[in-house]
Protein backbone atom coordinates (compact mmCIF):
# COMPACT_ATOMS: atom_id res chain seq x y z
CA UNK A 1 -5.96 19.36 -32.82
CA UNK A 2 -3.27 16.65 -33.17
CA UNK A 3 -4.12 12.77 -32.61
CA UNK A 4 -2.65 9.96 -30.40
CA UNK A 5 -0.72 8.44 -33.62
CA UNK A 6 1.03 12.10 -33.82
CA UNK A 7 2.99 10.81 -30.88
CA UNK A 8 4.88 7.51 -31.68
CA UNK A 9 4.71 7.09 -28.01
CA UNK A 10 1.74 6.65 -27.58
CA UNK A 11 0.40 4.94 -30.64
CA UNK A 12 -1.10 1.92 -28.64
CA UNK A 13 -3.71 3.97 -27.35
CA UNK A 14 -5.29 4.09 -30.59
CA UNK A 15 -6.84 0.60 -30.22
CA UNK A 16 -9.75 0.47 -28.37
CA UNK A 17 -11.46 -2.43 -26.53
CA UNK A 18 -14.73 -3.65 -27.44
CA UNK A 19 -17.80 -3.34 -24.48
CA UNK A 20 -16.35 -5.96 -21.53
CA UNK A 21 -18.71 -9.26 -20.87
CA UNK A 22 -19.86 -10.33 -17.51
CA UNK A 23 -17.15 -12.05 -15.97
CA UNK A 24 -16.67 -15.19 -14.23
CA UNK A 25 -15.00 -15.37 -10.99
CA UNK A 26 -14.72 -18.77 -10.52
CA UNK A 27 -12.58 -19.76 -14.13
CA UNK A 28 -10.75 -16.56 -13.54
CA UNK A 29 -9.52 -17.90 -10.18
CA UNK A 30 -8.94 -20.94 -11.48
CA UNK A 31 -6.48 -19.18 -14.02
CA UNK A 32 -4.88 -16.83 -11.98
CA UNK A 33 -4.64 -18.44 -8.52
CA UNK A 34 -1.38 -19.46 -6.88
CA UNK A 35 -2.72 -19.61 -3.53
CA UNK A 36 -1.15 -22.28 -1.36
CA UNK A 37 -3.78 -25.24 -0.04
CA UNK A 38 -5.86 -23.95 3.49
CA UNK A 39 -3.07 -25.19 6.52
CA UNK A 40 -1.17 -23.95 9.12
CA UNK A 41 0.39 -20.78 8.14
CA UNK A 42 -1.92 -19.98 5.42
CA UNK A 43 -3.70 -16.59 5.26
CA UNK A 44 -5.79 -14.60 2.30
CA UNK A 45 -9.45 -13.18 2.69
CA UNK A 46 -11.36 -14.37 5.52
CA UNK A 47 -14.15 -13.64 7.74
CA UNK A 48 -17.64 -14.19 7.61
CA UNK A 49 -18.52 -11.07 7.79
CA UNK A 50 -17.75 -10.56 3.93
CA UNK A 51 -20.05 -10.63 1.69
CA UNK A 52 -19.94 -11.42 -2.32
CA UNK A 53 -20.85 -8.18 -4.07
CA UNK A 54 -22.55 -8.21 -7.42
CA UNK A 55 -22.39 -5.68 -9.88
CA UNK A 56 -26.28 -4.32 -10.46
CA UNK A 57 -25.18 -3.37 -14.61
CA UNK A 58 -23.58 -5.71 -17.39
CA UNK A 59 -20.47 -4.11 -17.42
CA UNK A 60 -19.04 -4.11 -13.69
CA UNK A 61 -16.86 -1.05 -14.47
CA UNK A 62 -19.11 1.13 -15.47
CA UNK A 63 -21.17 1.53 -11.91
CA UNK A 64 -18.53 0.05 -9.44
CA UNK A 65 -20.04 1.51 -6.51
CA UNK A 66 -23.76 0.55 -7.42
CA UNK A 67 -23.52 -3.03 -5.03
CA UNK A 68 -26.12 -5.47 -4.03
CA UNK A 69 -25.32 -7.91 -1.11
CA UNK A 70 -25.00 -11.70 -1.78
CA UNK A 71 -25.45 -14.52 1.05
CA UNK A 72 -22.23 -14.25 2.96
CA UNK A 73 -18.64 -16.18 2.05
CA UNK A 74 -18.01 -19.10 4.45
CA UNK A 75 -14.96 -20.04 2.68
CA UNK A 76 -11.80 -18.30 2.02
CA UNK A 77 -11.53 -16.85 -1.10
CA UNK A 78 -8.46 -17.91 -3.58
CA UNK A 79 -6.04 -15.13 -3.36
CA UNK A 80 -5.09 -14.03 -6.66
CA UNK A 81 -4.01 -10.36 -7.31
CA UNK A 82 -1.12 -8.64 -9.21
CA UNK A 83 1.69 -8.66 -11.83
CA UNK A 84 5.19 -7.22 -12.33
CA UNK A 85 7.25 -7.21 -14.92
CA UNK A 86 10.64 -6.06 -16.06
CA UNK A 87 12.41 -6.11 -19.68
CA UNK A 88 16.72 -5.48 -19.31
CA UNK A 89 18.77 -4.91 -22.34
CA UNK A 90 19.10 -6.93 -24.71
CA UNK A 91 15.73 -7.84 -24.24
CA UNK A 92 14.26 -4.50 -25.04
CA UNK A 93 15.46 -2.07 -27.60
CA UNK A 94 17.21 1.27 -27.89
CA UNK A 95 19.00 0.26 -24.07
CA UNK A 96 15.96 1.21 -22.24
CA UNK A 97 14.64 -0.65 -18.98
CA UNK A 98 11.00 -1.16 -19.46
CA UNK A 99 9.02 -1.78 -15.87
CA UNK A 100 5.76 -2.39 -15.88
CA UNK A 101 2.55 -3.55 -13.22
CA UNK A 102 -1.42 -4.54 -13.08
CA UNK A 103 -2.59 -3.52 -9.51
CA UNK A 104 -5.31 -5.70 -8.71
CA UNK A 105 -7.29 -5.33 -6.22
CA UNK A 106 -10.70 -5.49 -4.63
CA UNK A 107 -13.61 -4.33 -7.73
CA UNK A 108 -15.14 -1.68 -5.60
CA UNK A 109 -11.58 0.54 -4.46
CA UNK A 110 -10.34 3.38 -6.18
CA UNK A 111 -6.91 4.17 -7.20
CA UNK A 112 -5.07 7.77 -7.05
CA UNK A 113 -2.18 9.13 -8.66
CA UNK A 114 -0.79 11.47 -6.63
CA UNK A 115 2.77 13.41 -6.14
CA UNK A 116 4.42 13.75 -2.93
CA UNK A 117 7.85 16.68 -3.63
CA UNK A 118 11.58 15.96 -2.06
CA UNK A 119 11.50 17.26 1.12
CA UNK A 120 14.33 17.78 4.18
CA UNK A 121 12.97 16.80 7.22
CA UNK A 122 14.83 18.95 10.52
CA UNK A 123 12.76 17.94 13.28
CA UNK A 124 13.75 13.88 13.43
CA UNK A 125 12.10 13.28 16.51
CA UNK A 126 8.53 13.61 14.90
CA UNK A 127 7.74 10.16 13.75
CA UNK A 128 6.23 9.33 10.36
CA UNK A 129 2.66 8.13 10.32
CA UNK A 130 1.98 5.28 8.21
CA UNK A 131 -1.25 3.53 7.34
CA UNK A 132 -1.29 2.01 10.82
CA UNK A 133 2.06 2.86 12.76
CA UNK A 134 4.55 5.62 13.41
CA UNK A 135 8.47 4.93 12.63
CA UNK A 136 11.30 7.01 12.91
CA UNK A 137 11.82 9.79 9.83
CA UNK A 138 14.99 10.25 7.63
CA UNK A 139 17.05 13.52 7.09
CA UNK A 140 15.66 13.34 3.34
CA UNK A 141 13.10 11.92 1.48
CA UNK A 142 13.20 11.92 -2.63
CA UNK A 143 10.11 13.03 -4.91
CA UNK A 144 7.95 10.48 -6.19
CA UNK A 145 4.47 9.80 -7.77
CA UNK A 146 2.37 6.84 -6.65
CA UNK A 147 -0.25 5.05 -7.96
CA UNK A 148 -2.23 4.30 -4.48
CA UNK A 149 -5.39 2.57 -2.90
CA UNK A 150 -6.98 5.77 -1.80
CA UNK A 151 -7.71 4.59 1.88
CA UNK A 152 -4.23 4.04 2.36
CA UNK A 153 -0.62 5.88 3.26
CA UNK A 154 1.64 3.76 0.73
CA UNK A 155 1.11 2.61 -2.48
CA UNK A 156 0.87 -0.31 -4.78
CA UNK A 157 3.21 0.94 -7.33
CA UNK A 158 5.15 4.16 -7.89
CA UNK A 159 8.27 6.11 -9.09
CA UNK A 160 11.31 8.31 -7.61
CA UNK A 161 12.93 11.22 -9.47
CA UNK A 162 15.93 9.06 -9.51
CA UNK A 163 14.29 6.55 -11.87
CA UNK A 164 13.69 4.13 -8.99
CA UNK A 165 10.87 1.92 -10.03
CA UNK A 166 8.70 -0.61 -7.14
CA UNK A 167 5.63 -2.81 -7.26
CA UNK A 168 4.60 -5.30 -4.84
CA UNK A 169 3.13 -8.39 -4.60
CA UNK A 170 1.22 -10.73 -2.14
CA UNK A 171 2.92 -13.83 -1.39
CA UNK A 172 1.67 -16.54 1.04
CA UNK A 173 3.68 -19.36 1.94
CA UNK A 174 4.64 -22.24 5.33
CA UNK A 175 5.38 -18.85 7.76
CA UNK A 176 2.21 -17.52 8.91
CA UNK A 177 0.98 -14.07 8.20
CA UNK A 178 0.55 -11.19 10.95
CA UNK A 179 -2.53 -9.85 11.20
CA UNK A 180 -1.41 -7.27 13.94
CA UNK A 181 -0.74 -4.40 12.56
CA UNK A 182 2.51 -2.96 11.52
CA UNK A 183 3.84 -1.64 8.06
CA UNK A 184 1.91 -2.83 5.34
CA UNK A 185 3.74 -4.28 2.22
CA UNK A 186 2.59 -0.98 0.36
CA UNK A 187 3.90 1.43 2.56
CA UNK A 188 7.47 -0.39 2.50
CA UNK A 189 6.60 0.28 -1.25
CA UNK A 190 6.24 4.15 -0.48
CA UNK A 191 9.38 4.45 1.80
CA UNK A 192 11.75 2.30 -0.60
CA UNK A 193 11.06 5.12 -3.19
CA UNK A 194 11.29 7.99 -0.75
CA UNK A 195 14.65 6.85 0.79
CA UNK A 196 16.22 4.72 -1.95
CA UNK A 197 17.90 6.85 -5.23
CA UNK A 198 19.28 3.10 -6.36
CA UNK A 199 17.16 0.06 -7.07
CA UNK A 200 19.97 -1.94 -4.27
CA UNK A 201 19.57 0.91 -2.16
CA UNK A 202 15.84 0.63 -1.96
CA UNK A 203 16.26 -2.79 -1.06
CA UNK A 204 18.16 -2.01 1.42
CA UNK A 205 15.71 0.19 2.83
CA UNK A 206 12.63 -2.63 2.79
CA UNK A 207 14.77 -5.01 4.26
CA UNK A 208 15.90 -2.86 7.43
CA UNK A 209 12.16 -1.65 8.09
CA UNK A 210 11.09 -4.95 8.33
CA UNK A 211 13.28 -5.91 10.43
CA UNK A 212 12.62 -3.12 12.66
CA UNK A 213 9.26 -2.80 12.13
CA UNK A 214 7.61 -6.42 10.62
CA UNK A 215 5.10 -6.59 7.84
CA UNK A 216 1.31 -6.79 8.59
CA UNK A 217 -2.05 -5.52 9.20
CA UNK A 218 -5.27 -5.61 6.91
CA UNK A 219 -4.27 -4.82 3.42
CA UNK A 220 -8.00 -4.17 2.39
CA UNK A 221 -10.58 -1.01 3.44
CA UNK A 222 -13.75 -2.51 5.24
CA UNK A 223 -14.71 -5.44 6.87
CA UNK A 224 -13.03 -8.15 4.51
CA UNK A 225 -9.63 -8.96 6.04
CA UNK A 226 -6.83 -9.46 3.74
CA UNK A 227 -3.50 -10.04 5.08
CA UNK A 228 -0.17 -11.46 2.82
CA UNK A 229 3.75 -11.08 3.20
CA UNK A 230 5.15 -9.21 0.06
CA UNK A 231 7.57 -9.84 -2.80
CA UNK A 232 9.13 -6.92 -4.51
CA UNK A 233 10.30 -5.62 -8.07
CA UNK A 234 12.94 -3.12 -7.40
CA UNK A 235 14.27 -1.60 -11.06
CA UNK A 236 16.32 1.72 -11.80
CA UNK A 237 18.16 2.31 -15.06
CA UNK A 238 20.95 0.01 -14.75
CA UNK A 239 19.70 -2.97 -13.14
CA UNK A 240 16.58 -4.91 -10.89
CA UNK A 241 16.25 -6.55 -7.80
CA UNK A 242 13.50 -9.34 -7.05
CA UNK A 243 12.64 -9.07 -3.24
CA UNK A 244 10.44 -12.01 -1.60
CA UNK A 245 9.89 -11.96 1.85
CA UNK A 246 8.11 -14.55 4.29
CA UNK A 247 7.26 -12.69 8.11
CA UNK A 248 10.87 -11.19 8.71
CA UNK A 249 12.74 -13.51 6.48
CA UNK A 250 13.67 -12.49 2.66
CA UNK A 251 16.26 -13.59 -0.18
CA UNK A 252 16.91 -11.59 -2.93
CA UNK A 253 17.71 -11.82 -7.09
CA UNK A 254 19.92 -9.40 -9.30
CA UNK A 255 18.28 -9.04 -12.36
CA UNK A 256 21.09 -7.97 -15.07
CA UNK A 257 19.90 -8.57 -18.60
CA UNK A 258 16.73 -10.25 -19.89
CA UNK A 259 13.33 -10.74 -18.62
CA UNK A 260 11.39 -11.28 -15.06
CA UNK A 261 8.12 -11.34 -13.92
CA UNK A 262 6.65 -12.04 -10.23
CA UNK A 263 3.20 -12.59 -9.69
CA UNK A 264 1.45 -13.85 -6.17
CA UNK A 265 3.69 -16.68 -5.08
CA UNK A 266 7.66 -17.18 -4.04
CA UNK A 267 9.58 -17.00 -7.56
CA UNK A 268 13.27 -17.06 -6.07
CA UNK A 269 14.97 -20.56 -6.08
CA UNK A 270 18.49 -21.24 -5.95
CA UNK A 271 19.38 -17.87 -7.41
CA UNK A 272 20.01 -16.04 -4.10
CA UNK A 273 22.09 -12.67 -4.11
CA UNK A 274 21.60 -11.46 -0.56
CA UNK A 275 19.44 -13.10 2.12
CA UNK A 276 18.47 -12.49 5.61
CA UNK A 277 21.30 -14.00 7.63
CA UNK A 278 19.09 -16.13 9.97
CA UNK A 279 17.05 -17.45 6.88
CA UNK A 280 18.39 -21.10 6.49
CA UNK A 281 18.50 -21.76 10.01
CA UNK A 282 15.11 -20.76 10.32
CA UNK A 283 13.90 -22.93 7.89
CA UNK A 284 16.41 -26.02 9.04
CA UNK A 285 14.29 -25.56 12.67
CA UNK A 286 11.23 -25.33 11.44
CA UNK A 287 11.78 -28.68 9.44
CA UNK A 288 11.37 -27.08 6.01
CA UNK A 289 15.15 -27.62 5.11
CA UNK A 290 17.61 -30.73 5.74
CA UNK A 291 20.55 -28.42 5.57
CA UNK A 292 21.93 -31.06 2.77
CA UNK A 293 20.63 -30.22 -0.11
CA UNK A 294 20.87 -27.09 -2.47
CA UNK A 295 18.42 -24.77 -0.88
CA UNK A 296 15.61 -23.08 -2.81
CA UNK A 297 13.68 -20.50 -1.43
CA UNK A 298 10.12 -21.02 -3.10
CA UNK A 299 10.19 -24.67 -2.64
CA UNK A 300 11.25 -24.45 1.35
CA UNK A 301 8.93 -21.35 1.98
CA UNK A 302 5.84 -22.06 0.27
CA UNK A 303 4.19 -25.24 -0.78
CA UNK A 304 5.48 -24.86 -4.41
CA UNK A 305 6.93 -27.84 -6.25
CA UNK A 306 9.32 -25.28 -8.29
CA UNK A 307 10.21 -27.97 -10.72
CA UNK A 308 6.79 -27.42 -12.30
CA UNK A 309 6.49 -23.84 -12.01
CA UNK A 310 7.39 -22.56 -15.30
CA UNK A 311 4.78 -24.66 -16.42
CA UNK A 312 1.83 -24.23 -14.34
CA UNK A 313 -1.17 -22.69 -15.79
CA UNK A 314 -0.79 -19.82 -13.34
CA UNK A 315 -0.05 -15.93 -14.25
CA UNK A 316 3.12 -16.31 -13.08
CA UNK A 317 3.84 -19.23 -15.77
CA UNK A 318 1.46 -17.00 -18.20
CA UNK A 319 3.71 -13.40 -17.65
CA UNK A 320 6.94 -15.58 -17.99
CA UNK A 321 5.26 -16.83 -21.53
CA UNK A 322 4.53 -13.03 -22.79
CA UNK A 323 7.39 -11.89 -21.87
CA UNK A 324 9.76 -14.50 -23.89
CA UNK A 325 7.51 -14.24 -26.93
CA UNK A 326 8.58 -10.52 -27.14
CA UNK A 327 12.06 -10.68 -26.07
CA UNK A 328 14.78 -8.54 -28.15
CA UNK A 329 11.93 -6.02 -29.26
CA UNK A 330 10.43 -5.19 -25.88
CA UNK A 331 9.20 -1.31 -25.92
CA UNK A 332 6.49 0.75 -24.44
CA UNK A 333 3.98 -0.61 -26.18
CA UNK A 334 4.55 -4.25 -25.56
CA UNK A 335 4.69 -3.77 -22.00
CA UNK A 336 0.84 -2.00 -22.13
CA UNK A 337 -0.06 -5.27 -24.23
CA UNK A 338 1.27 -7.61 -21.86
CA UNK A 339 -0.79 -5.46 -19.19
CA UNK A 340 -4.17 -5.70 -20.91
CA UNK A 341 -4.10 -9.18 -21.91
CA UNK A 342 -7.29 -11.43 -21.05
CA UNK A 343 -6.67 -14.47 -21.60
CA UNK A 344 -3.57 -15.15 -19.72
CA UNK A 345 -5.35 -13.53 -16.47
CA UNK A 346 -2.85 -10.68 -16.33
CA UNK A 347 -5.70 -8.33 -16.84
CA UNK A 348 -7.85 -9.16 -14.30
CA UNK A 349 -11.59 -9.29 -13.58
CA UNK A 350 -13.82 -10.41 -11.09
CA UNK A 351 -14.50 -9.52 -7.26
CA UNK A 352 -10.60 -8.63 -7.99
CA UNK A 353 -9.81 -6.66 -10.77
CA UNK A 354 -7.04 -4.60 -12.48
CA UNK A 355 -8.16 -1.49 -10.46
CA UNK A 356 -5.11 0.65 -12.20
CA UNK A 357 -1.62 0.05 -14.50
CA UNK A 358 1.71 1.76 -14.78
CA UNK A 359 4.51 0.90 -17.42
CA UNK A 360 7.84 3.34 -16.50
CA UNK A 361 10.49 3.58 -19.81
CA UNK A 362 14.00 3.88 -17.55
CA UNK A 363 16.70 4.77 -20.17
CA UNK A 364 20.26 3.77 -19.31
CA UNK A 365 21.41 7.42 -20.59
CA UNK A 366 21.38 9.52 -17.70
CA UNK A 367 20.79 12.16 -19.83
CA UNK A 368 17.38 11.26 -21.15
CA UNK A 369 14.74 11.61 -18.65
CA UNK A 370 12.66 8.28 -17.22
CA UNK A 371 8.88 8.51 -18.32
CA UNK A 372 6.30 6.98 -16.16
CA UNK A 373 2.55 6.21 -17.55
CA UNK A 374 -0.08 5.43 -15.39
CA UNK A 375 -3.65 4.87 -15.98
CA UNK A 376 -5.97 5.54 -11.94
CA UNK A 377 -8.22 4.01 -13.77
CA UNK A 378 -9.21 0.10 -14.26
CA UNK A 379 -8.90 -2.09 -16.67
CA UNK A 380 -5.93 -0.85 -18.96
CA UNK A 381 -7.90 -2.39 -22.10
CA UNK A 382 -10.22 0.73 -21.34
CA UNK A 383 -7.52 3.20 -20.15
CA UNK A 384 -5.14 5.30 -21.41
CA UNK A 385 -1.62 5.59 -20.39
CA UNK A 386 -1.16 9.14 -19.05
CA UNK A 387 2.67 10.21 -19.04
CA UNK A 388 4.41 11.75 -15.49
CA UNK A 389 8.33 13.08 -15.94
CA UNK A 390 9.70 14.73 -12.97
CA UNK A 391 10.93 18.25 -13.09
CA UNK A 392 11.01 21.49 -11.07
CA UNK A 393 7.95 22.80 -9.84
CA UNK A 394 5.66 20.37 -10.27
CA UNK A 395 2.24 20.85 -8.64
CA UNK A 396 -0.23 18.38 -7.04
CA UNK A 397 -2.01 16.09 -9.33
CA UNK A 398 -5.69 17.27 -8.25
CA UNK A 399 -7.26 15.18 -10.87
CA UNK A 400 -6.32 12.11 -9.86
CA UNK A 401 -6.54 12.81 -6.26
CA UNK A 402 -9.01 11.00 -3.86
CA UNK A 403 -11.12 13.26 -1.69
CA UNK A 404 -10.08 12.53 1.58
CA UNK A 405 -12.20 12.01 5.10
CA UNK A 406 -12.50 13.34 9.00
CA UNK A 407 -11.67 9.77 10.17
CA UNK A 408 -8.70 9.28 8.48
CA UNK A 409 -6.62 11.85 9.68
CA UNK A 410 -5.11 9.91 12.97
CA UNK A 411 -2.46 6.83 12.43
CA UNK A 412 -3.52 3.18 13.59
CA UNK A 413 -7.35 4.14 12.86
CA UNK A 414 -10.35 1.50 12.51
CA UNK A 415 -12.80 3.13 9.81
CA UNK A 416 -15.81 2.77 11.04
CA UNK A 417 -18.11 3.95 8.26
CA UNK A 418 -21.50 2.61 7.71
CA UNK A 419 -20.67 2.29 4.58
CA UNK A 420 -17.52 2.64 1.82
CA UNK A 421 -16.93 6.46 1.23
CA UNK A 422 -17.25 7.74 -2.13
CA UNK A 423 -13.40 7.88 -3.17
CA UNK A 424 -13.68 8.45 -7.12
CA UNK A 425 -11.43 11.41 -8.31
CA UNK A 426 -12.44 13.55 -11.15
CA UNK A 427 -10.40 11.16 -13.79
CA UNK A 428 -12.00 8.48 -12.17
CA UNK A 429 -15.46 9.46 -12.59
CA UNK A 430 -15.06 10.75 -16.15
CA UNK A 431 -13.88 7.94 -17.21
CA UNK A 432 -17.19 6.37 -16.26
CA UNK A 433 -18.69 8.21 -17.75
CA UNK A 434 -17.15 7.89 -21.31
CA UNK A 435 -17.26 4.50 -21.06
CA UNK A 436 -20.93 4.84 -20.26
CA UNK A 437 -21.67 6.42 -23.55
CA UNK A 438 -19.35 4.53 -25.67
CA UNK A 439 -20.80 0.84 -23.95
CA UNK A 440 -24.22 2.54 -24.71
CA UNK A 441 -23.19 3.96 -28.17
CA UNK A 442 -21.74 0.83 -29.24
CA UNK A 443 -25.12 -1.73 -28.09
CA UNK A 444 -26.97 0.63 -30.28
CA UNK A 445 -25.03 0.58 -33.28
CA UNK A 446 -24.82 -3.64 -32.85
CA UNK A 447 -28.80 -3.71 -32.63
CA UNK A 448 -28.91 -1.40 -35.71
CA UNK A 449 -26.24 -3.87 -37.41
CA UNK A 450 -27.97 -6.74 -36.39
CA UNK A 451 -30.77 -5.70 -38.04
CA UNK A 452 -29.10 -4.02 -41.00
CA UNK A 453 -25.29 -6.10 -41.77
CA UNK A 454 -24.63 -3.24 -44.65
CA UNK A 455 -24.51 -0.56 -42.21
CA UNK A 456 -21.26 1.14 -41.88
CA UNK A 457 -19.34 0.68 -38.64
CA UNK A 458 -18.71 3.72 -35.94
CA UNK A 459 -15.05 3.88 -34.32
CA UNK A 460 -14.13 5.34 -31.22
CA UNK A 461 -11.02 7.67 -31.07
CA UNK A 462 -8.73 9.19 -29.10
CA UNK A 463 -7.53 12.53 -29.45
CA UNK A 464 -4.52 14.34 -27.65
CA UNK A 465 -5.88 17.95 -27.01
CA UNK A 466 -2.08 19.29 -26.44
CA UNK A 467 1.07 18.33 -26.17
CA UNK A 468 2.29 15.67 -23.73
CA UNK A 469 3.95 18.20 -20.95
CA UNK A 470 5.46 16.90 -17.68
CA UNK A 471 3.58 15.42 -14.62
CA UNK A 472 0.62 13.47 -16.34
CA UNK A 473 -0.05 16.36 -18.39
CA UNK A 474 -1.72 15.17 -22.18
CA UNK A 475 -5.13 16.34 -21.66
CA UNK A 476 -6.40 13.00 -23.05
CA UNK A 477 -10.69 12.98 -24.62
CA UNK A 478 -12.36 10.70 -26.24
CA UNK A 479 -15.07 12.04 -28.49
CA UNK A 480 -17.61 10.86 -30.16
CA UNK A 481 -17.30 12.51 -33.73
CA UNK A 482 -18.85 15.22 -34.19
CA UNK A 483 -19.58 16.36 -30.62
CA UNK A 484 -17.79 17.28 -27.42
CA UNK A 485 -15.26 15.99 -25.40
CA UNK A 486 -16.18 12.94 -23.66
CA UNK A 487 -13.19 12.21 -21.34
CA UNK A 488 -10.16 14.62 -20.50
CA UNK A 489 -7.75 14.57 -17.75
């Protein structure tokens, strides 16, 4: 039986976290919010309808679905959700592009990893469904493997067998968000990776469905509404793109060498690469904009004074930060650190939490394959990493697949559940479950220490049952020495 550390790769999985605290919404929104202050044109969670949900054990993780109803939220709630981040040569080492993302989202949704093959696609006058509307298909669509909100047709973050790399972000800002529906920022996620073999080409692809199309709709399953415009991280293995969009209007970064993060507000100033042609006029009607002076993107579209930003004490500022203090010697395993770091926010908790992680090693060889590591599972303190490399014949990722439900089969559809379906996927749920026992194993063991300080300690490991093969093979446990496997995937 070999161990993690027998694979350099994936050496930072040998750490493991100690039992997570209660945590506290309120400083953690104070640390990671960017929202813009309630006016005109401002939009986030809303509705009295939602209520606060309260985990009934300690550790929320452990029993997300085990909920007891608060009195009800008659304020909006600070939006504050997601991180991308991207390391270029000479910033990393061994010329590899390192891409990286926290999904967070709301505590009680499950995540899936799931692959979707390359397909050909003769019959162009069936539409595509998407979560909520149908737009035209393409000739072709590329493989790719998503990390996803289970409800959902897109995705938060995901892959293409080209090496194509997106995550999204929400962004709020002066233009006000649509609630109708249309193509959610995730599923212009989805479609950039389908139809883009480039990182520009992906762009290209976002850019022209919103047009087309718009962004919009209710980002979040149930009754809480949760509506944003997006910004993207586009990366392949020669360059990245930073997309930030506000309604129908966007500007856009090359990213060449170095670092970049975005997290949820406007991060493109004066920097502009390609824009929406109508995107200055806009602004100069809607008073945002004199026309005179140098125009910057963040500070006309949102109510960011970007003078200040890089040292705000928001995630954005505190990404920026990790990302420096690592720069020249950026690899794998710095990326997964910068992921499950606390104290900056980055690794979230709270009624919005890190629900699931990907880091994606993009060598500039061609000949070298791209590796993609994903967790569908929260908190990547608690997780571990599970590899994906595309090749022929890959089959369906059952384990990490979401059961699916009667009502969701038609586009455009209003769940009407009585309550949240049960979406955990056998990864999912076994992870639980090890946690479970190792939370449990571990508050024993401090009670005995407390009461005895010479007693030896007891440390969790991980142990790779077989070799890492492609498409999140790695058959992963954690066992509890001796005895049986725990956790496998």
């Amino acid at each position: 039986m070999k161990l993690a550390k027998d694979f350099p790769i994936l050496e930072a999985e040998l750490e493991y976290a100690t039992p997570r605290s209660e945590s506290n919404v309120n400083k953690l929104c104070r640390l990671t919010g960017t929202a813009p202050p309630v006016a005109v044109g401002t939009s986030g969670v809303k509705g009295d309808d939602f209520r606060q949900l309260a985990p009934l054990h300690p550790f929320s993780l452990l029993s997300p679905f085990t909920w007891v109803a608060r009195r009800p939220v008659k304020k909006k709630m600070e939006p504050c959700s997601c991180d991308t981040f991207v390391a270029l040569p000479p910033a990393t080492i061994d010329n590899r592009i390192i891409f990286g993302k926290n999904s967070d989202r709301p505590c009680d949704e499950v995540q899936e990893v799931v692959y979707f093959p390359a397909a050909v696609h003769d019959n162009l006058k069936e539409h595509l469904k998407c979560t909520y509307i149908e737009i035209d298909q393409v000739p072709e669509t590329y493989a790719v493997v998503l990390s996803r909100p289970a409800w959902l047709w897109g995705a938060e973050m995901g892959a293409n067998e080209h090496g194509v790399c997106i995550g999204n972000e929400a962004v709020w800002g002066r233009e006000k968000v649509c609630d109708e529906e249309a193509l959610l920022g995730m599923d212009l996620v989805r479609l950039g990776l389908e139809r883009g073999d480039t990182a520009e080409k992906a762009l290209n692809v976002i850019v022209d469905l919103l047009e087309k199309y718009g962004q919009g709709g209710n980002c979040s399953e149930g009754r809480m509404v949760f509506s944003y415009h997006n910004s993207f991280l586009i990366a392949d293995r020669n360059e990245a793109w930073i997309l930030e969009t506000a309604g129908k209007y966007w500007a856009a970064e090359k990213v060449e060498e170095g670092v970049r993060n975005i997290s949820n507000q406007l991060s493109i100033t004066t920097k502009i690469d390609r824009e929406h042609p109508d995107m200055r006029n806009y602004a100069k009607q809607r008073g945002w904009w004199d026309g005179k002076k140098e125009f910057d993107f963040a500070a006309t579209y949102s109510y960011l004074d970007t003078a200040k930003m890089m040292i705000s004490p928001g995630r954005y500022c505190e990404g920026y930060k990790l990302l420096n203090k690592h720069k020249g010697n950026i690899t794998f395993e710095t990326m997964v650190e910068i992921l499950r770091d606390k104290p900056s926010g980055i690794n979230m908790e709270g009624e919005f939490l890190t629900t699931a992680s990907m880091v994606s090693i993009l060598p500039q060889d061609s000949k070298l394959p791209c590796i993609h590591f994903f967790t569908g599972t929260p908190d990547p303190e608690r997780s571990v990493f599970k590899p994906f490399i595309f090749v022929p014949n890959i089959s369906q990722l059952l384990n990490t697949s979401s059961p699916t439900f009667e009502l969701e089969d038609s586009v455009g559809k209003k769940l009407q559940f009585n309550s949240k379906p049960d979406r955990r996927h056998p990864l999912y749920q076994k992870h639980q479950q090890a946690l479970e026992i190792l939370d449990n194993k571990t508050a024993r063991i401090l009670e005995r220490v407390a009461i005895s300080p010479s007693m030896g300690s007891f440390e969790p490991r991980i142990e790779l049952t077989s070799p890492v093969s492609p498409a999140l093979a790695g058959q992963f446990s954690t066992t509890e020495p001796p005895g049986k496997p725990l956790y496998y995937f």
